[in-house]
PDB file of N, CA and C in Angstrom:
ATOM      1  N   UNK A   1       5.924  18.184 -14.536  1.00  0.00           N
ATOM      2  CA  UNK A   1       6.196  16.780 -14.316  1.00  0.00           C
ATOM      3  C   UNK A   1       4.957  15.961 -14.666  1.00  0.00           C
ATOM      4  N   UNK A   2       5.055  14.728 -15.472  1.00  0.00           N
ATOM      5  CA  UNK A   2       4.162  13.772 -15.516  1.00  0.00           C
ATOM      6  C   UNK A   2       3.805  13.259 -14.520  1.00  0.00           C
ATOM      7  N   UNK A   3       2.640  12.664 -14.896  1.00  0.00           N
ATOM      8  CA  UNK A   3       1.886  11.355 -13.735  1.00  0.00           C
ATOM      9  C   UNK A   3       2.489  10.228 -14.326  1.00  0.00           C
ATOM     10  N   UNK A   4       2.852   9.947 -15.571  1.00  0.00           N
ATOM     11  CA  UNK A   4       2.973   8.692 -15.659  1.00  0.00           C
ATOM     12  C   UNK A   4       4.404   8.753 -15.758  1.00  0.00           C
ATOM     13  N   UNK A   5       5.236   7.689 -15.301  1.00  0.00           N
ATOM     14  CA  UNK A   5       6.837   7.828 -15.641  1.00  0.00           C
ATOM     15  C   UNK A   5       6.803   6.691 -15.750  1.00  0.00           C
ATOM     16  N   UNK A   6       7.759   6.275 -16.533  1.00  0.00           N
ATOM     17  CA  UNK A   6       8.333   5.206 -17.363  1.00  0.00           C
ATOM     18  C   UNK A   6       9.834   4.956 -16.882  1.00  0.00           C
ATOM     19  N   UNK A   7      10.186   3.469 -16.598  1.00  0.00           N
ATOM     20  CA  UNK A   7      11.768   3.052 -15.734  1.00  0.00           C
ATOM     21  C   UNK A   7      12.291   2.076 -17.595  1.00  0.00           C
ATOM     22  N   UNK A   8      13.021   2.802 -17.974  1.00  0.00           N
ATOM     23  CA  UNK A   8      13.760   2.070 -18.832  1.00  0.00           C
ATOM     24  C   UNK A   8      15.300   1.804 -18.877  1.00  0.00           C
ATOM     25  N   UNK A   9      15.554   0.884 -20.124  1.00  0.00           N
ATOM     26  CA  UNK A   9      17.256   0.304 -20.359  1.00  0.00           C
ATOM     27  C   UNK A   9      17.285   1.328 -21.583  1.00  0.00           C
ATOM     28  N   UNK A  10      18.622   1.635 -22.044  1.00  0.00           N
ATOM     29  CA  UNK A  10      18.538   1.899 -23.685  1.00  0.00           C
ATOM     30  C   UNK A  10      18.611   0.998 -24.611  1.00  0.00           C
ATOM     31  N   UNK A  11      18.906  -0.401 -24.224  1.00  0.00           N
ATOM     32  CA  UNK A  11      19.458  -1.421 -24.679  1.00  0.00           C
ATOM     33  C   UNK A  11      17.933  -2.390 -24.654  1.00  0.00           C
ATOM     34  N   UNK A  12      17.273  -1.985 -24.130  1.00  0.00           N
ATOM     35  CA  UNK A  12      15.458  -2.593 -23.977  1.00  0.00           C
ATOM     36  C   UNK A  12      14.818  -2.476 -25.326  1.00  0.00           C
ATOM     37  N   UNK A  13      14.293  -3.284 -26.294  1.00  0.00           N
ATOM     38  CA  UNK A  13      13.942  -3.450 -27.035  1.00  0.00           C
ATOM     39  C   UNK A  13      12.187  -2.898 -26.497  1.00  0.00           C
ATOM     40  N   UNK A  14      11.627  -3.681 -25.530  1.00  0.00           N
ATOM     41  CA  UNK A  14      10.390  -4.065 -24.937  1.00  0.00           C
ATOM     42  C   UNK A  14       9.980  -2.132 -24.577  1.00  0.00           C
ATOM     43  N   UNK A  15      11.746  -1.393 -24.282  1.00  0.00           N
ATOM     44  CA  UNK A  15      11.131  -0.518 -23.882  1.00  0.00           C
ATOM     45  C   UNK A  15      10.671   0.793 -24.398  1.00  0.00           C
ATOM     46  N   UNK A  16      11.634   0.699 -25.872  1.00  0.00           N
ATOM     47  CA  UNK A  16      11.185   1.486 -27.143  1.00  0.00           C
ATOM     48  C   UNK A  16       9.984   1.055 -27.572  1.00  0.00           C
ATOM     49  N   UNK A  17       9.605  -0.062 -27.516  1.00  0.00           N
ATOM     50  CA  UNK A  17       7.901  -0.296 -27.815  1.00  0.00           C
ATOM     51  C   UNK A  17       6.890   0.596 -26.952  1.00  0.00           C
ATOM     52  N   UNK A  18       7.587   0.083 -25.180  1.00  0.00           N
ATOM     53  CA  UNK A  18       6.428   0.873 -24.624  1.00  0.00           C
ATOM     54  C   UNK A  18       6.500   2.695 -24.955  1.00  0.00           C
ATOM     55  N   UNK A  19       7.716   2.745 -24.900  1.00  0.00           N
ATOM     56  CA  UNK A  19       7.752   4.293 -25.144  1.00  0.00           C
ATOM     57  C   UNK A  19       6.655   4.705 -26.171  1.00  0.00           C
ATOM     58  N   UNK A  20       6.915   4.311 -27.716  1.00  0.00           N
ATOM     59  CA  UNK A  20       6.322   4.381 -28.838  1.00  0.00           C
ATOM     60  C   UNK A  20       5.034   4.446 -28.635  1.00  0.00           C
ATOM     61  N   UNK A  21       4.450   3.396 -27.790  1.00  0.00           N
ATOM     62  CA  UNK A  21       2.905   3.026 -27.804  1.00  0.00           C
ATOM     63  C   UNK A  21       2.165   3.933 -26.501  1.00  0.00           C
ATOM     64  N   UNK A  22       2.878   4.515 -25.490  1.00  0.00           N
ATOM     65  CA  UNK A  22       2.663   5.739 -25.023  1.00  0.00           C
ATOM     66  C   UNK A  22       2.621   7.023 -25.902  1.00  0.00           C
ATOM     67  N   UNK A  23       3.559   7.214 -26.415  1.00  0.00           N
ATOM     68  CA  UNK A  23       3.448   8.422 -27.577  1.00  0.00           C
ATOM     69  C   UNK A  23       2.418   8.467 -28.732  1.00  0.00           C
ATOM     70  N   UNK A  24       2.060   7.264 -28.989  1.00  0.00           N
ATOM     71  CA  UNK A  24       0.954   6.937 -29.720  1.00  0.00           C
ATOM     72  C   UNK A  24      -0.469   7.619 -29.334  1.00  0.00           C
ATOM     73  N   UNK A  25      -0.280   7.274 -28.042  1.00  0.00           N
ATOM     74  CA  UNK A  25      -1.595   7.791 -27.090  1.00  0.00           C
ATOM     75  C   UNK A  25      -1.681   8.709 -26.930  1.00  0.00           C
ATOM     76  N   UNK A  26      -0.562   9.954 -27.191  1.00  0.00           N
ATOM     77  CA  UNK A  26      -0.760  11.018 -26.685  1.00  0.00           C
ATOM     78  C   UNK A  26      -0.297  11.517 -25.222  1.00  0.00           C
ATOM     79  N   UNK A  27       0.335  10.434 -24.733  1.00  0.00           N
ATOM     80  CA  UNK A  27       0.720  10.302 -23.349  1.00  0.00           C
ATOM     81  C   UNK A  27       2.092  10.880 -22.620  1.00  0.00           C
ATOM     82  N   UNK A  28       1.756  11.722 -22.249  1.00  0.00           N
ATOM     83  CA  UNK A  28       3.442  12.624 -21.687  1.00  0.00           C
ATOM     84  C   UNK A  28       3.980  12.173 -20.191  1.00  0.00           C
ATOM     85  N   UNK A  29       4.827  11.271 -20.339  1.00  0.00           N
ATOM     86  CA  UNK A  29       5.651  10.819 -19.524  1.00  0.00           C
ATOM     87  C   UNK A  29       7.178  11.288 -19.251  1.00  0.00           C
ATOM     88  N   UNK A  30       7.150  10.625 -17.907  1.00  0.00           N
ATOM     89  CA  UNK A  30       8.955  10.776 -17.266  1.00  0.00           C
ATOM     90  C   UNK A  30       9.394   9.655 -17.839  1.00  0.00           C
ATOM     91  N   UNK A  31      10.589   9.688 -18.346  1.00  0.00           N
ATOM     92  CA  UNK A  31      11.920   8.289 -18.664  1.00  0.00           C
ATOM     93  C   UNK A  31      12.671   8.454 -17.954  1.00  0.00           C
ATOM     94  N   UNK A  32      12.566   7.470 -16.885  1.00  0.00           N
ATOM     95  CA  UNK A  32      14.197   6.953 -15.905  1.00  0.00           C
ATOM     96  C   UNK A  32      14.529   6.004 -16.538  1.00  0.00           C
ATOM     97  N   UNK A  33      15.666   6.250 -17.108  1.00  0.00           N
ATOM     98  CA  UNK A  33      16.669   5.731 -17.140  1.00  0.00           C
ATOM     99  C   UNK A  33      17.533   4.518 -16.198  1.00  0.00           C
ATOM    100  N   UNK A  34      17.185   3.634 -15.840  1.00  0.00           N
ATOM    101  CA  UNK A  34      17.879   2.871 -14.427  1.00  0.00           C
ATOM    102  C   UNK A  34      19.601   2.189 -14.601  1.00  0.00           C
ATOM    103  N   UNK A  35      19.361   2.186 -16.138  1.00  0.00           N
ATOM    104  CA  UNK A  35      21.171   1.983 -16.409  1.00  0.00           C
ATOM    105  C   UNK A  35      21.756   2.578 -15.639  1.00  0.00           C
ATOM    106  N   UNK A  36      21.246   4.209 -16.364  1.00  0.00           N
ATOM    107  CA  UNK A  36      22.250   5.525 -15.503  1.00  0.00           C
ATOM    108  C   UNK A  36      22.091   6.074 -14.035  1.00  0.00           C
ATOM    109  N   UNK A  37      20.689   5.863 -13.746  1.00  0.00           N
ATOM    110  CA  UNK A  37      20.629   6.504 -12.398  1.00  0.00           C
ATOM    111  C   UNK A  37      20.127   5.548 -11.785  1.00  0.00           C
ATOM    112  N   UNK A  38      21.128   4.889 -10.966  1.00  0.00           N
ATOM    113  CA  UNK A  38      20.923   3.779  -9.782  1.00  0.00           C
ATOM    114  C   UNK A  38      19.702   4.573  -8.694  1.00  0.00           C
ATOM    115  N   UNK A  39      19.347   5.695  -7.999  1.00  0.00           N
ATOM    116  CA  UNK A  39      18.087   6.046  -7.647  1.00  0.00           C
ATOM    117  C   UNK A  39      16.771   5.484  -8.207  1.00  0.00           C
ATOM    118  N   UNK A  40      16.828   6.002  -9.324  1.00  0.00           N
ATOM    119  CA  UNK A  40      15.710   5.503  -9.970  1.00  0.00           C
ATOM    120  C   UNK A  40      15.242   3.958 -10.369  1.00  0.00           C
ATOM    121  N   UNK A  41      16.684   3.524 -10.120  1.00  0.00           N
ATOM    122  CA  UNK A  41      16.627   2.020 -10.003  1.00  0.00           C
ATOM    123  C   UNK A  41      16.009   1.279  -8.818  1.00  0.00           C
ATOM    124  N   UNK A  42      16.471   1.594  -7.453  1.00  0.00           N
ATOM    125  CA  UNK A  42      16.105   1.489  -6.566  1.00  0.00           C
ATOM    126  C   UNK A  42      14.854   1.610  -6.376  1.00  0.00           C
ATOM    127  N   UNK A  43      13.937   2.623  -6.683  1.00  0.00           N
ATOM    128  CA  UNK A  43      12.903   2.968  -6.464  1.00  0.00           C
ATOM    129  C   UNK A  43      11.830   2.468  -7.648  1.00  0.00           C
ATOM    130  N   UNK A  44      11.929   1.510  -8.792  1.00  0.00           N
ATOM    131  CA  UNK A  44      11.690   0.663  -9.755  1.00  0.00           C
ATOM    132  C   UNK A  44      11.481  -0.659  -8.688  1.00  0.00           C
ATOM    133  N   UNK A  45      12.698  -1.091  -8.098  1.00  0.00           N
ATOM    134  CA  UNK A  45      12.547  -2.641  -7.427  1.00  0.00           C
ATOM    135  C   UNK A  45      11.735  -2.244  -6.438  1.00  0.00           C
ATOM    136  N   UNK A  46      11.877  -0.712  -5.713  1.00  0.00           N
ATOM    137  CA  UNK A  46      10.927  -0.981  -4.426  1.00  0.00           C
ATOM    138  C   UNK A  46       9.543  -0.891  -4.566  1.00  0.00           C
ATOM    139  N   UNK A  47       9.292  -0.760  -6.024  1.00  0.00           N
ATOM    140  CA  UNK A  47       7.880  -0.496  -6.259  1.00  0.00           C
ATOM    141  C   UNK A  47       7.024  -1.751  -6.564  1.00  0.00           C
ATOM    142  N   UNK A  48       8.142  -2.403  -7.216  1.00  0.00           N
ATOM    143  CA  UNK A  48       7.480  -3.566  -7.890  1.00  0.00           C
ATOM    144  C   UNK A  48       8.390  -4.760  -7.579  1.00  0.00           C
ATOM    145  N   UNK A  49      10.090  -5.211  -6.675  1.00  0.00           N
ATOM    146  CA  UNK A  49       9.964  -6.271  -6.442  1.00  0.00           C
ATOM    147  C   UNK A  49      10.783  -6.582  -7.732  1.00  0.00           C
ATOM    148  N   UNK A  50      10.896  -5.922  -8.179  1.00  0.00           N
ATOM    149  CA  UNK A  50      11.546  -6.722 -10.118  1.00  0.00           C
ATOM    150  C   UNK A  50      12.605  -6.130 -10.146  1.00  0.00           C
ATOM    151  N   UNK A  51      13.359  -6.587 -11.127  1.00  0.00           N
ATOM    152  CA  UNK A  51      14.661  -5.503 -11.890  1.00  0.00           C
ATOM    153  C   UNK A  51      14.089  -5.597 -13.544  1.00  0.00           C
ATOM    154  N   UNK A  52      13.563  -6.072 -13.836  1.00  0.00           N
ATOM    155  CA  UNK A  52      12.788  -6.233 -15.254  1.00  0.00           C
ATOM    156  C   UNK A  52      12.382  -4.511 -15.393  1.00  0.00           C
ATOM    157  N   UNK A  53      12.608  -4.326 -17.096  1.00  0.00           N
ATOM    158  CA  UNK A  53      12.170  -3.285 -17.833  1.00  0.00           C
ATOM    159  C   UNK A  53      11.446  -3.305 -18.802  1.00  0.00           C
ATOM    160  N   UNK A  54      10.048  -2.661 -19.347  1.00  0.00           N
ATOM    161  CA  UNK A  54      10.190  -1.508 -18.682  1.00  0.00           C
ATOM    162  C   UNK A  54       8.682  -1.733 -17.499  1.00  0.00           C
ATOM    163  N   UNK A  55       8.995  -0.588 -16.992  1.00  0.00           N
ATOM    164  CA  UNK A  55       8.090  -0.518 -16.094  1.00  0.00           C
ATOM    165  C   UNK A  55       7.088   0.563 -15.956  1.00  0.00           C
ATOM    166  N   UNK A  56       5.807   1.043 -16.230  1.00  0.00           N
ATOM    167  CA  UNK A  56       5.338   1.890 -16.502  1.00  0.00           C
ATOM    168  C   UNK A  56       4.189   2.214 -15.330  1.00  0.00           C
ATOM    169  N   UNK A  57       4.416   3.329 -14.816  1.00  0.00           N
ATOM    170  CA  UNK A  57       3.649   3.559 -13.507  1.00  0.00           C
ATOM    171  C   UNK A  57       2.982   4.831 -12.954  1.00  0.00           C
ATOM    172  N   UNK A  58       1.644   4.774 -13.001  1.00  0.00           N
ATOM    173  CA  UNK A  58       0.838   5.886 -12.564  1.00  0.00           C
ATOM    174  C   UNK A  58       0.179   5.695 -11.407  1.00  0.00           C
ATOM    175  N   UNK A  59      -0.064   7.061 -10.797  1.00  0.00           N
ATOM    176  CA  UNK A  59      -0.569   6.990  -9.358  1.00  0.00           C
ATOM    177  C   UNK A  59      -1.148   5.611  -8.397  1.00  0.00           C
ATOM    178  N   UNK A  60       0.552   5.118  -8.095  1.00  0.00           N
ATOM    179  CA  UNK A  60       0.557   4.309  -7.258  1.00  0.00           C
ATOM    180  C   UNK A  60       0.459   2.847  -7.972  1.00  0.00           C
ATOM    181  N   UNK A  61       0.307   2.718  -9.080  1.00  0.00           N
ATOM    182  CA  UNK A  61       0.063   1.654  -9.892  1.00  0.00           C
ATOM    183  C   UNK A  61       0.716   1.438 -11.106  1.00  0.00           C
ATOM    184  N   UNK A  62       1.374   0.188 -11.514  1.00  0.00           N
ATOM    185  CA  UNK A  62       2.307   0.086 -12.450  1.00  0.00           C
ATOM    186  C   UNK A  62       2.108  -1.396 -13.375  1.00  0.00           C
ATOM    187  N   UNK A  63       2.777  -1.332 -14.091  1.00  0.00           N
ATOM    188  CA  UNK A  63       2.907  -2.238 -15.457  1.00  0.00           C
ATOM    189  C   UNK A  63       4.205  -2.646 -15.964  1.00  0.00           C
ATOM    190  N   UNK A  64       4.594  -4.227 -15.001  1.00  0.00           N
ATOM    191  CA  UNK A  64       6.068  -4.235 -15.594  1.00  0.00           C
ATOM    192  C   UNK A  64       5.949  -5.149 -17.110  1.00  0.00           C
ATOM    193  N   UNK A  65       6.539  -4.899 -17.597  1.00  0.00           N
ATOM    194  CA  UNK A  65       7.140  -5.377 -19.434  1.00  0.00           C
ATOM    195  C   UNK A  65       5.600  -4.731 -20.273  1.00  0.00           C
ATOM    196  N   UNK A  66       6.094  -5.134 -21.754  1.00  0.00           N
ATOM    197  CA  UNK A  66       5.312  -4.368 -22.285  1.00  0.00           C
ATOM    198  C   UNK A  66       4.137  -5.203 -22.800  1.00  0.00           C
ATOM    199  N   UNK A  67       2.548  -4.781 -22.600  1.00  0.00           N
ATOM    200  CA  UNK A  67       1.621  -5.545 -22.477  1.00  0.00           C
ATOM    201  C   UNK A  67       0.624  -4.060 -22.826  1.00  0.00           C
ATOM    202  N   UNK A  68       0.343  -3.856 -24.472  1.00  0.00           N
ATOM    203  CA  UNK A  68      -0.478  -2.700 -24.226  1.00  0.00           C
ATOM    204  C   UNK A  68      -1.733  -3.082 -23.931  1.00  0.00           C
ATOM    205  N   UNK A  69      -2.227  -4.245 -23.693  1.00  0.00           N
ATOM    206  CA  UNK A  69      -3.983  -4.171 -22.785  1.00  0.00           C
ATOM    207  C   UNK A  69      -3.684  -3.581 -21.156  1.00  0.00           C
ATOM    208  N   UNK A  70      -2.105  -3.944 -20.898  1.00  0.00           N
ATOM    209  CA  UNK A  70      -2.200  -3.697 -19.381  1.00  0.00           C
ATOM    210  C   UNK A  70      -1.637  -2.185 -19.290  1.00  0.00           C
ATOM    211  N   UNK A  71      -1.430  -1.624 -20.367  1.00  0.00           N
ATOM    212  CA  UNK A  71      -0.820  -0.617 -20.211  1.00  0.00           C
ATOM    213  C   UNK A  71      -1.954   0.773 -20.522  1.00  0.00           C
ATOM    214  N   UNK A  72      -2.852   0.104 -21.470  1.00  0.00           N
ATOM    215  CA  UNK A  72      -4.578   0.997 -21.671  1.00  0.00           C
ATOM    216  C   UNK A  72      -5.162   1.453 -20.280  1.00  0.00           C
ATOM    217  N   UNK A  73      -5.392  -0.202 -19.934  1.00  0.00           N
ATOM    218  CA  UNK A  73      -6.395  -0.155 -18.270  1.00  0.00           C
ATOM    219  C   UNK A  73      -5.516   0.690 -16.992  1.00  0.00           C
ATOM    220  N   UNK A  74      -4.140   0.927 -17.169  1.00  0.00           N
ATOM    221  CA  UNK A  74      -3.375   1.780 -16.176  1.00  0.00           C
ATOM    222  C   UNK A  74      -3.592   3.305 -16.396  1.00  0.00           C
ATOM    223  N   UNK A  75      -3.808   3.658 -17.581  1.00  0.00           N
ATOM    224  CA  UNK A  75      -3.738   5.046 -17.963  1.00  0.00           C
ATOM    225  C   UNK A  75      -5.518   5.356 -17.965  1.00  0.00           C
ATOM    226  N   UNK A  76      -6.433   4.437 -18.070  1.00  0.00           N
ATOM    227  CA  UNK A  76      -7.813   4.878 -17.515  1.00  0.00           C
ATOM    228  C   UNK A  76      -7.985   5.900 -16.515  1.00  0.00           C
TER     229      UNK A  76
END
């Protein structure tokens, strides 16, 4: 299992970017899915308060939409 997991749509434009620009990095992440699995949905808003995608989140700390300066300084 990753540290970093990733809450996406399939229908997210913002979230094939972040995907991409994680993979770029070299970065091995979880994809939830929140379309399909209402859990993982739940636990997306309780983290952050949003329903916005995507959301990208490592130990205890996250990055909602896609912003790769904010998404560099998370994976530090």
């Amino acid at each position: 299992m990753s540290d970093v997991t990733i809450y996406t749509t399939p229908q997210c434009p913002w979230c094939h970017k972040a995907k991409e620009f994680l993979e770029s990095k070299g970065v091995n992440f979880e994809e939830k899915n929140v379309a399909a699995d209402s859990e993982a949905a739940e636990k997306m808003i309780e983290l952050t308060g949003q329903r916005s995608v995507p959301v990208i989140s490592k130990g205890g700390l996250y990055v909602v939409g896609y912003s790769p300066e904010q998404i560099e300084k998370l994976l530090v």
